[in-house]
Protein backbone atom coordinates (compact mmCIF):
# COMPACT_ATOMS: atom_id res chain seq x y z
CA UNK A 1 0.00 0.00 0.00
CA UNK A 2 2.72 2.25 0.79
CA UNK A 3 4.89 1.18 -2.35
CA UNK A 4 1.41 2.37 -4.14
CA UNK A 5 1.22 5.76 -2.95
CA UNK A 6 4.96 6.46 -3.22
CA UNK A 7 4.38 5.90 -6.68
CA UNK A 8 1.40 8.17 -7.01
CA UNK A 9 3.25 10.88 -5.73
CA UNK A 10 5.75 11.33 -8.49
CA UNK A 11 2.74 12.74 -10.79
CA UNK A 12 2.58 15.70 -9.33
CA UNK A 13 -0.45 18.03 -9.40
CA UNK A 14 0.53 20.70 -11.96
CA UNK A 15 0.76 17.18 -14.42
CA UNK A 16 -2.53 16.00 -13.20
CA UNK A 17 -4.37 19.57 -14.07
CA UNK A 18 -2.37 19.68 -17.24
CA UNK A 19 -3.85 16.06 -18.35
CA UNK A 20 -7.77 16.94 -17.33
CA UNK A 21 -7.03 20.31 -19.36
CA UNK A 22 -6.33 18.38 -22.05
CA UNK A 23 -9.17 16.08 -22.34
CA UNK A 24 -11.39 18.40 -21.45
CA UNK A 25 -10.47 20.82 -24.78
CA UNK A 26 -10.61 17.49 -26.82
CA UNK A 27 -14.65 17.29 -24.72
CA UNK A 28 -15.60 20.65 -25.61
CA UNK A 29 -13.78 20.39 -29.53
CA UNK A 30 -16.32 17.39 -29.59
CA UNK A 31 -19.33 18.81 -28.20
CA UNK A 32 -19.11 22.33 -30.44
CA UNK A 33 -18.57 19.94 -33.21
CA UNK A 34 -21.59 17.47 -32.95
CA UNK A 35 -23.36 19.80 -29.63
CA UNK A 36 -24.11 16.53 -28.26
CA UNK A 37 -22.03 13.13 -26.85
CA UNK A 38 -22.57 10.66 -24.77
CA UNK A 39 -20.45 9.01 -22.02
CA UNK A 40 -19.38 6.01 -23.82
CA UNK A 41 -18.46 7.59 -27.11
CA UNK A 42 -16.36 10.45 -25.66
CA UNK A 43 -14.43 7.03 -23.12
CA UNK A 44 -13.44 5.14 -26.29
CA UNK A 45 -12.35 8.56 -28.22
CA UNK A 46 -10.55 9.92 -25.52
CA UNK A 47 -9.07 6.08 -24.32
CA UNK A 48 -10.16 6.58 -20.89
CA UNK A 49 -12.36 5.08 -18.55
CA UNK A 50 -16.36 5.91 -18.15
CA UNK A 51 -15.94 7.04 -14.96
CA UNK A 52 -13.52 9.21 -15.70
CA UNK A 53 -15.43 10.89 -18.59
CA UNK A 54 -17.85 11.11 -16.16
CA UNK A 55 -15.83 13.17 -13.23
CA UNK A 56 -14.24 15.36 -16.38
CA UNK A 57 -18.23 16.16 -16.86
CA UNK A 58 -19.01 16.74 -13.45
CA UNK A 59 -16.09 19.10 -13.36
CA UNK A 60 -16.98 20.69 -16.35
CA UNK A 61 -20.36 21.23 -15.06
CA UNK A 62 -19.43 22.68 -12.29
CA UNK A 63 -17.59 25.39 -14.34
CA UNK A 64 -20.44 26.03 -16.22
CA UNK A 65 -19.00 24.64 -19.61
CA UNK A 66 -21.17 21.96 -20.23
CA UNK A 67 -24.67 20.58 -18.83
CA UNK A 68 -25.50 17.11 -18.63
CA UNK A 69 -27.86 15.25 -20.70
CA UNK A 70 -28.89 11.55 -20.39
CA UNK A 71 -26.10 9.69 -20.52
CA UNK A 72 -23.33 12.05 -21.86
CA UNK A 73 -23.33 15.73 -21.93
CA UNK A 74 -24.64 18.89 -24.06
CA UNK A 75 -23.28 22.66 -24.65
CA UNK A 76 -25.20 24.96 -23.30
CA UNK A 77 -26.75 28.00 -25.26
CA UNK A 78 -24.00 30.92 -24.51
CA UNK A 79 -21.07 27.85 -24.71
CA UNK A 80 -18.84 30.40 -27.18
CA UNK A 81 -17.69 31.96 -24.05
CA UNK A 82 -15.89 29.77 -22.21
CA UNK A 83 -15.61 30.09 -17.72
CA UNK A 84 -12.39 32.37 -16.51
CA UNK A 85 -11.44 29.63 -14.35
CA UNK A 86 -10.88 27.18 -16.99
CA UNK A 87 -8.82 29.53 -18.74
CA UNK A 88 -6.54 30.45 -16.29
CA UNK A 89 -5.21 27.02 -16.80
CA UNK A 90 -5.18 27.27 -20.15
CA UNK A 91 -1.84 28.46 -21.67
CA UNK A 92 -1.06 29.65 -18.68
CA UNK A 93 2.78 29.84 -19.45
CA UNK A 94 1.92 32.02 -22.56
CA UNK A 95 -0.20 34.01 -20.44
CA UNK A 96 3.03 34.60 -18.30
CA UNK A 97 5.38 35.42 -21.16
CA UNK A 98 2.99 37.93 -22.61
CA UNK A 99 2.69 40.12 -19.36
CA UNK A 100 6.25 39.95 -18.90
CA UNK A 101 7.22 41.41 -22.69
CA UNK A 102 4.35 43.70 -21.73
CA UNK A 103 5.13 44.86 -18.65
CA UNK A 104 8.11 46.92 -19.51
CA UNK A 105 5.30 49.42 -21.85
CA UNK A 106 3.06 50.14 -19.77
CA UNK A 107 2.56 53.68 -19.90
CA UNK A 108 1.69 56.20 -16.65
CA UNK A 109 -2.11 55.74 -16.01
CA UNK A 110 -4.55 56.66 -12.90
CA UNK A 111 -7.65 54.68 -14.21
CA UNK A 112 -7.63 51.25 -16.36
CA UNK A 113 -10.19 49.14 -17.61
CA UNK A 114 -9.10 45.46 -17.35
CA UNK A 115 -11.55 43.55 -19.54
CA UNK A 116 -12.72 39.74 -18.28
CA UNK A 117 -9.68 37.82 -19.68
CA UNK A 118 -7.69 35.70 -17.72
CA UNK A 119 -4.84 37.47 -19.74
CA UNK A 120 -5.24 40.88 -18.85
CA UNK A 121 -5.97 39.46 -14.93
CA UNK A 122 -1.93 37.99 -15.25
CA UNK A 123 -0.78 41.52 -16.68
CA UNK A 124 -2.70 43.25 -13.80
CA UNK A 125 -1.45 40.86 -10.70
CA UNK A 126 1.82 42.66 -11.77
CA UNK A 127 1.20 46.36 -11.92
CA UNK A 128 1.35 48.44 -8.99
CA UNK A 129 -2.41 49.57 -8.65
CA UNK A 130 -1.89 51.62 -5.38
CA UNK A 131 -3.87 54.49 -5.58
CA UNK A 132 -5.44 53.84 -9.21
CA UNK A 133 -8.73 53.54 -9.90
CA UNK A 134 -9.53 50.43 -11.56
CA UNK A 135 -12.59 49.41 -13.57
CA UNK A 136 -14.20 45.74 -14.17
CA UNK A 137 -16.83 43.62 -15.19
CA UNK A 138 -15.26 40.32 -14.02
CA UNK A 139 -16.09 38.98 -10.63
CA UNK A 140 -12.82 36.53 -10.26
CA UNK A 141 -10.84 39.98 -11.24
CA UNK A 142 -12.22 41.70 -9.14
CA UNK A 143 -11.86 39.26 -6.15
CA UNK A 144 -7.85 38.83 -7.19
CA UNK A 145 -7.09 42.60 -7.40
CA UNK A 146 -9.08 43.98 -3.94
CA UNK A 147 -6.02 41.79 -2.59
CA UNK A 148 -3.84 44.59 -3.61
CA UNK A 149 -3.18 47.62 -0.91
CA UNK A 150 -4.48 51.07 -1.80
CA UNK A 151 -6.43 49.59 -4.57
CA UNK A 152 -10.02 51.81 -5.78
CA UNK A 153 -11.71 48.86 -7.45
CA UNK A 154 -15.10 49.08 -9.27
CA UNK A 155 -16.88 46.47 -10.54
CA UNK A 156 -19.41 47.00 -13.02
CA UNK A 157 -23.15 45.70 -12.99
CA UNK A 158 -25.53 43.47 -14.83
CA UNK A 159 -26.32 40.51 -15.74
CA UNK A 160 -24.09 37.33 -15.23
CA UNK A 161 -23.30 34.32 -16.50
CA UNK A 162 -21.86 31.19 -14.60
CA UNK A 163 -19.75 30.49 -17.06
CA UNK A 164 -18.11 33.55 -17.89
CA UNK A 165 -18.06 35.15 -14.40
CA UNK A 166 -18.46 38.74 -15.44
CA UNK A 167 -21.53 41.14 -15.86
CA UNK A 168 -22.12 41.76 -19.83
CA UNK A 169 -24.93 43.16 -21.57
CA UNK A 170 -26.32 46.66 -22.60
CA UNK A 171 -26.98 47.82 -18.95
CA UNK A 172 -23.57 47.45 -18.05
CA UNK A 173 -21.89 48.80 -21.45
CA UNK A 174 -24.21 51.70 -20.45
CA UNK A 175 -22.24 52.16 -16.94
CA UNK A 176 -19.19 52.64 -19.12
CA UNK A 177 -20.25 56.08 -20.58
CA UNK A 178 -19.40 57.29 -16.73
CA UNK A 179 -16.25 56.68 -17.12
CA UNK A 180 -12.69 58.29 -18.58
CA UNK A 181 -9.86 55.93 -18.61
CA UNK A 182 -6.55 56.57 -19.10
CA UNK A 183 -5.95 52.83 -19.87
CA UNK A 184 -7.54 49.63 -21.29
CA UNK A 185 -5.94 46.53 -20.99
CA UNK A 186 -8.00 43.50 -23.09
CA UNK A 187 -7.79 40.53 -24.67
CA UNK A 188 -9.85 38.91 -27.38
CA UNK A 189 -11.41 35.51 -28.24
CA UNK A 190 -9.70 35.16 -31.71
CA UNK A 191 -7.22 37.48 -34.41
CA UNK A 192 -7.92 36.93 -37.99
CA UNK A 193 -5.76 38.35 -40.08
CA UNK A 194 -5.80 42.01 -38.95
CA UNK A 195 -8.75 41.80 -37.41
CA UNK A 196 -9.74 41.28 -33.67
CA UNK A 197 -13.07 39.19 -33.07
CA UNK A 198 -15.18 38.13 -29.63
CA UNK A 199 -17.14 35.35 -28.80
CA UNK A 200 -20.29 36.89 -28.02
CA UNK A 201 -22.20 40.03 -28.82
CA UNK A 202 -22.85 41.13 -25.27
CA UNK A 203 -18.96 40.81 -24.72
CA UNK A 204 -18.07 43.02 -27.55
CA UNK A 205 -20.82 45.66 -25.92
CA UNK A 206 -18.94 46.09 -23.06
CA UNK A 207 -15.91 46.50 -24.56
CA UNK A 208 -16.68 48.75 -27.32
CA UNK A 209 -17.69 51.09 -24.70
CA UNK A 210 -14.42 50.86 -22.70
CA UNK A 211 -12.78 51.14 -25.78
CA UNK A 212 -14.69 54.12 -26.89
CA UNK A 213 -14.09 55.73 -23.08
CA UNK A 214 -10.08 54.92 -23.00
CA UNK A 215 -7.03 56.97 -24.22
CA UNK A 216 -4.71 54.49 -24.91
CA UNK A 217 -5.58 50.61 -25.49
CA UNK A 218 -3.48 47.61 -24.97
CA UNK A 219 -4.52 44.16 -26.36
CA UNK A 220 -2.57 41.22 -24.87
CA UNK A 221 -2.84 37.46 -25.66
CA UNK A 222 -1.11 34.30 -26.68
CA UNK A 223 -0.52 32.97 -29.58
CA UNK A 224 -3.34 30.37 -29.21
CA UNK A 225 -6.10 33.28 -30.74
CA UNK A 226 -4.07 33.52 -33.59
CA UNK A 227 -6.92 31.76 -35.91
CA UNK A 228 -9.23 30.78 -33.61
CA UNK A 229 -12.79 30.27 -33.75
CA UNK A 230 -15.11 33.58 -33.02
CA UNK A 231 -18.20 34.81 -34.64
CA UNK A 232 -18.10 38.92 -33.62
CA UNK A 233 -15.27 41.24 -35.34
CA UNK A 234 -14.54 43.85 -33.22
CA UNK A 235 -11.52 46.02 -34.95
CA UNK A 236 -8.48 45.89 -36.68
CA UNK A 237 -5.10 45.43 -34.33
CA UNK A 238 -3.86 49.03 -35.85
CA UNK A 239 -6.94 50.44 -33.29
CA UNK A 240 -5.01 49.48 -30.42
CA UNK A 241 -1.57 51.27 -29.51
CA UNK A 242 0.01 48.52 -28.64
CA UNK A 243 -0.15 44.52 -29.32
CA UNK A 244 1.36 42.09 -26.99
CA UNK A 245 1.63 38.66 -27.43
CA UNK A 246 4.15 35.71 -26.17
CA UNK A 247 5.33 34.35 -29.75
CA UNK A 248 5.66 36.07 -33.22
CA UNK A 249 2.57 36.41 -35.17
CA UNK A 250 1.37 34.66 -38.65
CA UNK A 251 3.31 36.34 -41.73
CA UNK A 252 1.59 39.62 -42.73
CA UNK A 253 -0.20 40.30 -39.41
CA UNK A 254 2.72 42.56 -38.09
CA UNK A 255 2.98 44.74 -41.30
CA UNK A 256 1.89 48.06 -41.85
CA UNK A 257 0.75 50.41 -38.43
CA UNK A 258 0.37 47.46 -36.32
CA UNK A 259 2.60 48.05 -33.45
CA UNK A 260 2.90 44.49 -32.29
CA UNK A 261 5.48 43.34 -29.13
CA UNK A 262 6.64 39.57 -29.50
């Protein structure tokens, strides 16, 4: 018995998350391609056991990814945007790198906007917020930065989702016109080309206002939205006054008045 958990041990936790990460984007790449599986067909896809399809569900569940149907599991109507908690894990070492190349640009600021990506929440942690004002619609930012000392946090209002975590909608875009911001730091849910897109219509609300109510913009993400999936175009990348990201970008999408940071 103790042979058996002296074993165990060598997988250590950070490998463990890493591995139900993993099947759980190979889940949800299977549910928003049929919208529907069951139990049994994702086990034999995925080479795992029922039961632990089954746990991976009840997790995902629980994050407000997936619901549960009869004997397998189903996406739920707003599934495009996906819960902040699941992608904190996510490319979380490319998260990393692209705060760090953007830390050393951040320019002097009182107020910020820090949209509801997990991305612009691992730029924030860093910055020294003391005596700033600073502006969100996400509640798992919010809860992270009132940890900082000295900190003026707002959170905006409206209407939330479980999976997504943050208030979105036209009553809280409207709360935006309030507001003067010196800086916006934001993400995105995909780059095409030149062209920035979201997931969802209510998300681009909100941010079109903060964009529209900000003098200088920073977008930040990883290299993962590079071509990814989104329905919503938002703007071009030359918008922004400055583009972070942790690797170089496709060939073409750094020309012209892009001013990109790799």
């Amino acid at each position: 018995m103790n042979r058996y958990k002296h074993k165990r041990a060598k997988i250590s936790v950070s490998e463990r998350v890493m591995a139900i990460n993993e099947r759980q984007n190979e889940i949800l790449r299977t549910l928003k391609e049929s919208k529907t599986a069951s139990v049994n067909a994702l086990a034999k896809a995925l080479y795992v056991s029922e039961a632990t399809i089954r746990r991976d569900l009840a997790e995902m569940k629980s994050m407000g990814l997936i619901e549960r149907s009869h004997g397998g599991a189903i996406l739920p109507e707003n599934a495009e945007e996906i819960s902040i908690f699941f992608r904190m894990e996510k490319n979380a070492n490319e998260k990393e790198r692209a705060a760090t190349k953007a830390l050393p640009h951040i320019p002097p600021f009182k107020s910020l906007f820090i949209d509801s990506s997990s991305t612009a929440l691992a730029l924030a942690e860093r910055l020294d917020l003391s005596f700033k004002t600073v502006v969100t619609n996400n509640l798992q930012t919010a809860l992270q930065l009132a940890k900082k000392p000295n900190i003026n946090l707002i959170i905006l209002g409206g209407s939330v989702q479980n999976n997504t975590n943050s208030a979105s909608g036209s009553w809280t875009a409207r709360q935006l016109n309030d507001f003067s911001f010196d800086l916006m730091i934001s993400s995105c849910a995909s780059v095409l080309g030149k062209d920035v897109y979201e997931s969802s219509i209510e998300t681009k609300e909100v941010k079109r206002a903060a964009f529209d109510h900000c003098k200088r913009r920073l977008l930040i993400f990883d290299h993962s939205k590079f071509g990814a999936h989104a329905t919503y175009r938002f703007t071009e990348l030359s918008a922004y006054d400055l583009v972070v990201t942790d690797a170089p970008p496709p060939a073409g999408t750094d020309e012209g008045d892009v001013n990109f940071i790799y």
